[in-house]
PDB file of N, CA and C in Angstrom:
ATOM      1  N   UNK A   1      -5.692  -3.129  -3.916  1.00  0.00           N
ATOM      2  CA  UNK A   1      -4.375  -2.556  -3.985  1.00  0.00           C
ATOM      3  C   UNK A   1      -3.611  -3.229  -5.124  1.00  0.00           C
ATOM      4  N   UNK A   2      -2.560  -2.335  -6.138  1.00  0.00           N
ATOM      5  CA  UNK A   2      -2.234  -3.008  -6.867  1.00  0.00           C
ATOM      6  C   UNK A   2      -0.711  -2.467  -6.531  1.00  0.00           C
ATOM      7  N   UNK A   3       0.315  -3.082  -7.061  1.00  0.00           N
ATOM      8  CA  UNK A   3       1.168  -3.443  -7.350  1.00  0.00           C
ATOM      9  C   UNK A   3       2.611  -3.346  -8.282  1.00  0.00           C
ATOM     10  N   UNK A   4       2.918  -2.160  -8.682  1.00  0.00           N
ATOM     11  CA  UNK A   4       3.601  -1.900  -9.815  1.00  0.00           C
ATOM     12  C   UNK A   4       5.693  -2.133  -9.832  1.00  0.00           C
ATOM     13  N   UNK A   5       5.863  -2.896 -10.293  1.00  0.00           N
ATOM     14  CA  UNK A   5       7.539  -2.641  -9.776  1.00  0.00           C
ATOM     15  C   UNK A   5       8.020  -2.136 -11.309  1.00  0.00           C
ATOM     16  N   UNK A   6       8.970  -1.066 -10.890  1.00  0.00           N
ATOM     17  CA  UNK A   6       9.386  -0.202 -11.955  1.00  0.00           C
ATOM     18  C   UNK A   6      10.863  -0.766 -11.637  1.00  0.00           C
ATOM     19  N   UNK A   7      11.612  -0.325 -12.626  1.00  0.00           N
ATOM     20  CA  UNK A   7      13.207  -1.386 -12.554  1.00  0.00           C
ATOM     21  C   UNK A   7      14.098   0.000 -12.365  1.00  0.00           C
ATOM     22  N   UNK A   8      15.062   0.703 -11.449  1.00  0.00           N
ATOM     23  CA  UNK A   8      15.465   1.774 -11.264  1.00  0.00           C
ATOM     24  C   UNK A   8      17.443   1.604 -11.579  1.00  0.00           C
ATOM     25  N   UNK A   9      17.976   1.812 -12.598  1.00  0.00           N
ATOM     26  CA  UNK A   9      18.991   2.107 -12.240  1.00  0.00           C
ATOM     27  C   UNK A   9      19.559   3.555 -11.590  1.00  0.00           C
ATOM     28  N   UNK A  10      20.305   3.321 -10.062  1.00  0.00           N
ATOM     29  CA  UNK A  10      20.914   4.645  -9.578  1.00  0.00           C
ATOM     30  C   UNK A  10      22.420   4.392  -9.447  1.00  0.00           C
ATOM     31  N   UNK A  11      22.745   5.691 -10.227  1.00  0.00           N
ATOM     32  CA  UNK A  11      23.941   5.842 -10.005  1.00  0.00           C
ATOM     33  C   UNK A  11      24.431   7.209  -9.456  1.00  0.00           C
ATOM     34  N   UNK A  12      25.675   6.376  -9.066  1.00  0.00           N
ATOM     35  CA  UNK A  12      26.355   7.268  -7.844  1.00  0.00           C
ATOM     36  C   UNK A  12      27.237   8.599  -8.909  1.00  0.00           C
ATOM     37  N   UNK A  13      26.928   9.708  -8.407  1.00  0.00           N
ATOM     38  CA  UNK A  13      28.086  10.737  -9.286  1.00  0.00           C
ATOM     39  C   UNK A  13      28.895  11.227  -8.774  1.00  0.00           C
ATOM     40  N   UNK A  14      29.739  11.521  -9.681  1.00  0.00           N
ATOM     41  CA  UNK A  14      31.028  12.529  -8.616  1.00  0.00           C
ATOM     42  C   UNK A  14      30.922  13.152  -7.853  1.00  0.00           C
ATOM     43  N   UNK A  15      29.771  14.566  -7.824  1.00  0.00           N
ATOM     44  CA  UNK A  15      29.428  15.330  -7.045  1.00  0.00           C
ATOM     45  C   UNK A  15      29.158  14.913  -5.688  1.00  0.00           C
ATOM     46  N   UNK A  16      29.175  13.775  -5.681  1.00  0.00           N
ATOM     47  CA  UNK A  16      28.431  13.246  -4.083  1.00  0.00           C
ATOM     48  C   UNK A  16      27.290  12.410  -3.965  1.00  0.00           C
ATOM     49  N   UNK A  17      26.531  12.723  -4.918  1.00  0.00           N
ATOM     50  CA  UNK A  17      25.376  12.475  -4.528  1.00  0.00           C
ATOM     51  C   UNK A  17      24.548  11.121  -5.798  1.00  0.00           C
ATOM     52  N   UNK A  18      23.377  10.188  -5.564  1.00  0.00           N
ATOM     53  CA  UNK A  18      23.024   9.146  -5.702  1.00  0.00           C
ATOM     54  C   UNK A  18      21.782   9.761  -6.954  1.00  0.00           C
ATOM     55  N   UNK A  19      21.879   9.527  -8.158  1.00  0.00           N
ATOM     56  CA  UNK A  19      20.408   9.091  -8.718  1.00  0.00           C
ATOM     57  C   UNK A  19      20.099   8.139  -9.965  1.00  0.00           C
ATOM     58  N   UNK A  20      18.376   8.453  -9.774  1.00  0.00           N
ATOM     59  CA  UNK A  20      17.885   7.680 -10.330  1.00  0.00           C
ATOM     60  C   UNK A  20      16.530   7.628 -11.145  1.00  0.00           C
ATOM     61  N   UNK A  21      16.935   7.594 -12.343  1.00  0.00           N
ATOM     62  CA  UNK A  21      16.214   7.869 -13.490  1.00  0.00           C
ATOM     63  C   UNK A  21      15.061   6.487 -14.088  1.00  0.00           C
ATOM     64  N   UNK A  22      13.888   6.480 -14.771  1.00  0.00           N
ATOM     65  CA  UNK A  22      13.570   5.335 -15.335  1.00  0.00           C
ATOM     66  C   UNK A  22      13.242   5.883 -16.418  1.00  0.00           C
ATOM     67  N   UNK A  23      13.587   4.713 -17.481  1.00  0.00           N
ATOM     68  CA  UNK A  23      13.078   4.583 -18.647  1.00  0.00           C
ATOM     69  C   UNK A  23      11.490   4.049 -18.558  1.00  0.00           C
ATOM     70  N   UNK A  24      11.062   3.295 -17.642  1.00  0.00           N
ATOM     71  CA  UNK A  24       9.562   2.649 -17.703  1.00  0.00           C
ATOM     72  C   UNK A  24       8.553   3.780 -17.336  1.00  0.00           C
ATOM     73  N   UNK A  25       9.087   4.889 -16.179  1.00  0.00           N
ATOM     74  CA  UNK A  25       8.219   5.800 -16.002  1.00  0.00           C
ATOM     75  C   UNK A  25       8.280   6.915 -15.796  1.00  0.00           C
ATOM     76  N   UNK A  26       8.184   7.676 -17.042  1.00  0.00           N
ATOM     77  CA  UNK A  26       8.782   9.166 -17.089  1.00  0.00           C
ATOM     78  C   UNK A  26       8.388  10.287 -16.638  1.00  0.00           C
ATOM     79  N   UNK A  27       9.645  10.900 -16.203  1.00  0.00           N
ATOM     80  CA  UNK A  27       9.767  11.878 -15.086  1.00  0.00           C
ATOM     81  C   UNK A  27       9.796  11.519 -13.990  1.00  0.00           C
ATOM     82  N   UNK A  28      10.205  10.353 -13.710  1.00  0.00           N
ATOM     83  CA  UNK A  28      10.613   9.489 -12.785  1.00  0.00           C
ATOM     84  C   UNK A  28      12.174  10.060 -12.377  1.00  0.00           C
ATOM     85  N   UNK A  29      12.389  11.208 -11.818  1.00  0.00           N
ATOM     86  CA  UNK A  29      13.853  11.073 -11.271  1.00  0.00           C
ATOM     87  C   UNK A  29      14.015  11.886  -9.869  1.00  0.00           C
ATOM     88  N   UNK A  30      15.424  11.234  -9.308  1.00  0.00           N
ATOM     89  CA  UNK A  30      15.368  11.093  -7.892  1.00  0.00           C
ATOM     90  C   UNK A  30      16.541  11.370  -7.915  1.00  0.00           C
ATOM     91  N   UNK A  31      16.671  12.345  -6.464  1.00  0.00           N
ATOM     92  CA  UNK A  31      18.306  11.789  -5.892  1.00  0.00           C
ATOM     93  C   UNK A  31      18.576  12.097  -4.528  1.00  0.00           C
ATOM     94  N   UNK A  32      19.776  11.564  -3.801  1.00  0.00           N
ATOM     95  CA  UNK A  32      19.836  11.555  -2.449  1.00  0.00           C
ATOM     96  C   UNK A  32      20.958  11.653  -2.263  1.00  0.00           C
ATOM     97  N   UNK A  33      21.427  11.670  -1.012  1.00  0.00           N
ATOM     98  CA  UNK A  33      23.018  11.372  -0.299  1.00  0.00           C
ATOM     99  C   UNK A  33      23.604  10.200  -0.317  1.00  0.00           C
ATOM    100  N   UNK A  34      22.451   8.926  -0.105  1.00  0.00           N
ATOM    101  CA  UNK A  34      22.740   7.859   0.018  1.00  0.00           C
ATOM    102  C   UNK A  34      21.812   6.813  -0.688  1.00  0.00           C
ATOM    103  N   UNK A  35      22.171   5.834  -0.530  1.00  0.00           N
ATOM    104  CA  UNK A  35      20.998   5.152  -1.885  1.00  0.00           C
ATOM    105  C   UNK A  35      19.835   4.892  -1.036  1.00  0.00           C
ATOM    106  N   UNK A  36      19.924   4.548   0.098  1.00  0.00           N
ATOM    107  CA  UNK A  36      18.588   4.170   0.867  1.00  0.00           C
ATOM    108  C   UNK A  36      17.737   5.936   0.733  1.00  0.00           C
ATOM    109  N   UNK A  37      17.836   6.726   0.768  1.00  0.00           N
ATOM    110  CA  UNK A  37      17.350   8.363   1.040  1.00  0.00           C
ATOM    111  C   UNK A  37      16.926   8.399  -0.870  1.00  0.00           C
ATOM    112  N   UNK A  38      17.906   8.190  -1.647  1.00  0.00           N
ATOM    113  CA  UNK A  38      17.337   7.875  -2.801  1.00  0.00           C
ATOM    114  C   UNK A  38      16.491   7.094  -3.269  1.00  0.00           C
ATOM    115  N   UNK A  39      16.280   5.719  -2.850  1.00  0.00           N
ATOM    116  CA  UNK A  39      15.164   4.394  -3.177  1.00  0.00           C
ATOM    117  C   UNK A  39      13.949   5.626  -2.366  1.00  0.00           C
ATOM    118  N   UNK A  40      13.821   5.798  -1.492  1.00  0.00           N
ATOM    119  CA  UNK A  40      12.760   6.467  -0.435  1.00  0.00           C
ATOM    120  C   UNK A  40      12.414   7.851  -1.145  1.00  0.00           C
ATOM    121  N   UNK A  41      13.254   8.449  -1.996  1.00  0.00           N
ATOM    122  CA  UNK A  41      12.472   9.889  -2.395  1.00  0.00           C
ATOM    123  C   UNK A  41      11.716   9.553  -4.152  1.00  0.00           C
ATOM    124  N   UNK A  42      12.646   7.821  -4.685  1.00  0.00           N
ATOM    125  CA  UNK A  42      12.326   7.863  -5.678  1.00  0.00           C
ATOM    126  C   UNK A  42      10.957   7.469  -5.881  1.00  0.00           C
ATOM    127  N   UNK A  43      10.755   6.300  -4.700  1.00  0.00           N
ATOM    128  CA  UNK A  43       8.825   5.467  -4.157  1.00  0.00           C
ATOM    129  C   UNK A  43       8.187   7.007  -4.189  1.00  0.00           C
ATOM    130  N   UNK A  44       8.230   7.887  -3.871  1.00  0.00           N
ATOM    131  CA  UNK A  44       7.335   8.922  -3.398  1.00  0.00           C
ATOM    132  C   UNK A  44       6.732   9.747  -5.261  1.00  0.00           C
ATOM    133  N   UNK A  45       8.132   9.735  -5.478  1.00  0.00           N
ATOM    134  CA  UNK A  45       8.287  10.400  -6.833  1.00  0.00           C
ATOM    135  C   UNK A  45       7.471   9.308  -7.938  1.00  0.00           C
ATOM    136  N   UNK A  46       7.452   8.078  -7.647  1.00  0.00           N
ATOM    137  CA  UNK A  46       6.666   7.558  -8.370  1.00  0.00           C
ATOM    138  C   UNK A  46       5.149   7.342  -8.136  1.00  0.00           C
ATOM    139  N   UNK A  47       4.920   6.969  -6.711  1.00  0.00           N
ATOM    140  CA  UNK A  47       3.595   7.354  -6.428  1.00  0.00           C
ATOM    141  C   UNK A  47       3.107   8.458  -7.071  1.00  0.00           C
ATOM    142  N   UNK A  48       3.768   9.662  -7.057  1.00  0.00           N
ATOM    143  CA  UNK A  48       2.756  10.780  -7.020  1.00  0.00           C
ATOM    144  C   UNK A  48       2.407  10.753  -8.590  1.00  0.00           C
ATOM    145  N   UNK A  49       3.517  10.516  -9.013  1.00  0.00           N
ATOM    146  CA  UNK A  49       3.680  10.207 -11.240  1.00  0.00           C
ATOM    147  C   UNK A  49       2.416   9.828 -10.887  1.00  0.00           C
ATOM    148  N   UNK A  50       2.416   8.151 -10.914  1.00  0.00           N
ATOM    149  CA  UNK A  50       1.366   7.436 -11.132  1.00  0.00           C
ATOM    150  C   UNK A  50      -0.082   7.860 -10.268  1.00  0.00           C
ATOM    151  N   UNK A  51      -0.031   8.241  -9.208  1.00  0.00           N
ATOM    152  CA  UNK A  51      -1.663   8.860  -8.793  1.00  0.00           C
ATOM    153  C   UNK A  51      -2.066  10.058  -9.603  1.00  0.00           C
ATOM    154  N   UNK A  52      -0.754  10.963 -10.194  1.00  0.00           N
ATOM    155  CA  UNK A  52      -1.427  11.740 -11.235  1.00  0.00           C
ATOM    156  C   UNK A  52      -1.944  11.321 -12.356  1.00  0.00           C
ATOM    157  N   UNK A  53      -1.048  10.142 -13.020  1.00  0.00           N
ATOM    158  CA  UNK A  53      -1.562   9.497 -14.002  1.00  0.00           C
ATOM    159  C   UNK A  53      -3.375   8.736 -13.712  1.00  0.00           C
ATOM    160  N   UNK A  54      -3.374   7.976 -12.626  1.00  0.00           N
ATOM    161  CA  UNK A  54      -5.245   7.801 -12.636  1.00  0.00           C
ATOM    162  C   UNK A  54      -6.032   8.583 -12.557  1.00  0.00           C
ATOM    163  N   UNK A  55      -5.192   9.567 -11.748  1.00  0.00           N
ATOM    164  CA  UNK A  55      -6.270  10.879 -11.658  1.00  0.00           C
ATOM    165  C   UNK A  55      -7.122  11.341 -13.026  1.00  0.00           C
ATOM    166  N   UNK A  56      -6.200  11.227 -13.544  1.00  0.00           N
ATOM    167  CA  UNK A  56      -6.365  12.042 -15.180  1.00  0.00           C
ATOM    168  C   UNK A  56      -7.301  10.813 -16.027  1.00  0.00           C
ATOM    169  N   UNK A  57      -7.111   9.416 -15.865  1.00  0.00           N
ATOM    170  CA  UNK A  57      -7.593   8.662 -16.390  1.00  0.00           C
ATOM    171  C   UNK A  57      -8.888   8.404 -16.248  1.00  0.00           C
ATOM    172  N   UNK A  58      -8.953   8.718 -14.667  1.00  0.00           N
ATOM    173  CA  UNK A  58     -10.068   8.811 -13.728  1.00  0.00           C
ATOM    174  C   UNK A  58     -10.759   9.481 -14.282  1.00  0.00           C
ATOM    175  N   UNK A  59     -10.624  10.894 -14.415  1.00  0.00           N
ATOM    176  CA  UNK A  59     -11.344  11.967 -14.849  1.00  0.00           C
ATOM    177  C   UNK A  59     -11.833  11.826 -16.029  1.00  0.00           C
ATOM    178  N   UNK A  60     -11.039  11.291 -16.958  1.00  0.00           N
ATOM    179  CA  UNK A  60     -11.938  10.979 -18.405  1.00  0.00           C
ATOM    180  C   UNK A  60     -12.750   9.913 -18.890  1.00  0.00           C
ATOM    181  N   UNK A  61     -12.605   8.894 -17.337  1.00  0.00           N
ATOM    182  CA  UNK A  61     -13.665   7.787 -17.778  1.00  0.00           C
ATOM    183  C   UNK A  61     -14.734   8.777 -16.671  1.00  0.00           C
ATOM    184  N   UNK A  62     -14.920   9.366 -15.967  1.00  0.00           N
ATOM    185  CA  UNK A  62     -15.923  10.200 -15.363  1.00  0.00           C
ATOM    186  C   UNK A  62     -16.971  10.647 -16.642  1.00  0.00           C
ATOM    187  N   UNK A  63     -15.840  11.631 -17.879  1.00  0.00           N
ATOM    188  CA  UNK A  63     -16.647  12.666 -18.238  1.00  0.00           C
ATOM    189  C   UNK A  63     -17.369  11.531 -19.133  1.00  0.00           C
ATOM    190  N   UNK A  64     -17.245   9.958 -19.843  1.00  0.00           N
ATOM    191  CA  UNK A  64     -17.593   9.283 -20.814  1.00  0.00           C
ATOM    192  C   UNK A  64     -18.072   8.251 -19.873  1.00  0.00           C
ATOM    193  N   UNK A  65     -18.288   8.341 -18.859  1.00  0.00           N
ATOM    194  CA  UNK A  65     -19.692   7.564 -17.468  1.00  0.00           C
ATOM    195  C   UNK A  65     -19.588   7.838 -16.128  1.00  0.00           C
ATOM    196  N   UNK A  66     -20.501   8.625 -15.810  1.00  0.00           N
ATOM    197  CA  UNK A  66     -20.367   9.889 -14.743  1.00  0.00           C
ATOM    198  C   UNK A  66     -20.749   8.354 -13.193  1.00  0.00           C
ATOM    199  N   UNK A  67     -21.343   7.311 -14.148  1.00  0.00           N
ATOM    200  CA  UNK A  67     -21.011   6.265 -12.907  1.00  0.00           C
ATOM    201  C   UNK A  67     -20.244   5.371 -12.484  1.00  0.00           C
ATOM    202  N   UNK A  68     -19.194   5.936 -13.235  1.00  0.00           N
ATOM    203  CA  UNK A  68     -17.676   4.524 -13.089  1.00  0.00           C
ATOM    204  C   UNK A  68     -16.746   5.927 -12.005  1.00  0.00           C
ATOM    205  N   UNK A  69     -16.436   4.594 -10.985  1.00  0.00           N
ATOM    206  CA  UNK A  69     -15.839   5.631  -9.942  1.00  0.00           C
ATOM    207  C   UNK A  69     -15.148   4.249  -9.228  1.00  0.00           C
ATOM    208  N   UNK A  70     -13.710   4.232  -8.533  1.00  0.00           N
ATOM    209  CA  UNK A  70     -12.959   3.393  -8.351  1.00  0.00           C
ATOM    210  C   UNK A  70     -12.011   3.858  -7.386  1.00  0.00           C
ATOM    211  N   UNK A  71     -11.483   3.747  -6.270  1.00  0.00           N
ATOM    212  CA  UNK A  71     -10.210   3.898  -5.220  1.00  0.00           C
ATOM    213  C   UNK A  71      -9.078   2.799  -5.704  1.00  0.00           C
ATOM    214  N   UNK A  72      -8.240   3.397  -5.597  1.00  0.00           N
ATOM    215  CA  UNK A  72      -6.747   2.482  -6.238  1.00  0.00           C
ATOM    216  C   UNK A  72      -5.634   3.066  -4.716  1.00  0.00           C
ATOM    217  N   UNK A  73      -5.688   2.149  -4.278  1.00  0.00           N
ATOM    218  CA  UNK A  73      -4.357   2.295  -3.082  1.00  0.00           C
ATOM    219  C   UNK A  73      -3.265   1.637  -4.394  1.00  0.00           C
ATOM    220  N   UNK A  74      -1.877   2.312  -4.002  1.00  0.00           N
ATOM    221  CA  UNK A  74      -0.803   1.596  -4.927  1.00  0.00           C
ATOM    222  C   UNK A  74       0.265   2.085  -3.650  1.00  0.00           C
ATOM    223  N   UNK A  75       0.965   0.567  -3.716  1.00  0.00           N
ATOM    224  CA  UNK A  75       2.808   0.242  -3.081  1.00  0.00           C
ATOM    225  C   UNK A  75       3.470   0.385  -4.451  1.00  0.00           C
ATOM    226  N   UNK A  76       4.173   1.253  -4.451  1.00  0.00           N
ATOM    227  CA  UNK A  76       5.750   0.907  -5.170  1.00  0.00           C
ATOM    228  C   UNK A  76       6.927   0.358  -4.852  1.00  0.00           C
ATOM    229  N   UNK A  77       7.111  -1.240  -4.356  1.00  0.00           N
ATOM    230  CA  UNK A  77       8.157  -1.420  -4.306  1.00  0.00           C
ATOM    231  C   UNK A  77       9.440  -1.086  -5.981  1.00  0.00           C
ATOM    232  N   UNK A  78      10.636  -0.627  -5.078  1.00  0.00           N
ATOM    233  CA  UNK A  78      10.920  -0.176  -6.642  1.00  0.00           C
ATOM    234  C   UNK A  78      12.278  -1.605  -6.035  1.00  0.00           C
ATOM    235  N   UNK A  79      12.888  -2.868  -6.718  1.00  0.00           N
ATOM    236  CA  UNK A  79      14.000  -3.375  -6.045  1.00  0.00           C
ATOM    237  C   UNK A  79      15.087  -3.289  -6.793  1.00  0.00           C
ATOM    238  N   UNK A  80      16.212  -3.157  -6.031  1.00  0.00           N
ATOM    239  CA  UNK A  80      17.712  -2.512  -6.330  1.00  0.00           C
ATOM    240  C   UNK A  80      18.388  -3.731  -6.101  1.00  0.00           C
ATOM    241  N   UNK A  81      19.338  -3.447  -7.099  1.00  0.00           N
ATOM    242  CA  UNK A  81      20.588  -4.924  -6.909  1.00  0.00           C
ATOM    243  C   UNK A  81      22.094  -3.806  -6.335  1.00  0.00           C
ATOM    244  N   UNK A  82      22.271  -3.889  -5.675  1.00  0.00           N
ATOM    245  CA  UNK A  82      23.730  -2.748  -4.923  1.00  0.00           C
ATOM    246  C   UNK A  82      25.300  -3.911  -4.800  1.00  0.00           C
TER     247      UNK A  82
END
């Protein structure tokens, strides 16, 4: 299992509502009602980034050695200063 912490600033907007964008991992954006509902949709939103990202990486060390094959569990803690 590895480990990745991405640095999230969220900010609150007029409209109501909480988000949160990264510069470290793009297309990384999130938003919620509250910041805890935001930290929680943004972990998901980055998991899925990044499992698409091995996927793809995955796949092209497949087609250049059809015997390299690897499972990657990943936590995103993402931590917030509030």
């Amino acid at each position: 299992m590895k480990t990745i912490i991405i640095p999230i600033p969220i900010t609150y907007l007029p409209e109501g509502y909480y988000l949160v964008t990264s510069d470290v991992l793009p297309g990384l954006i999130a938003q919620g009602n509250n910041i805890d509902e935001t930290i929680e949709i943004a972990e998901d939103v980055a998991r899925n980034l990044i499992s698409i990202e091995l996927e793809e990486n995955r796949r092209e060390a497949l087609e250049t050695d059809p015997e390299s094959t690897y499972l990657l569990d990943i936590h995103v803690p993402i931590p917030v200063s509030v």
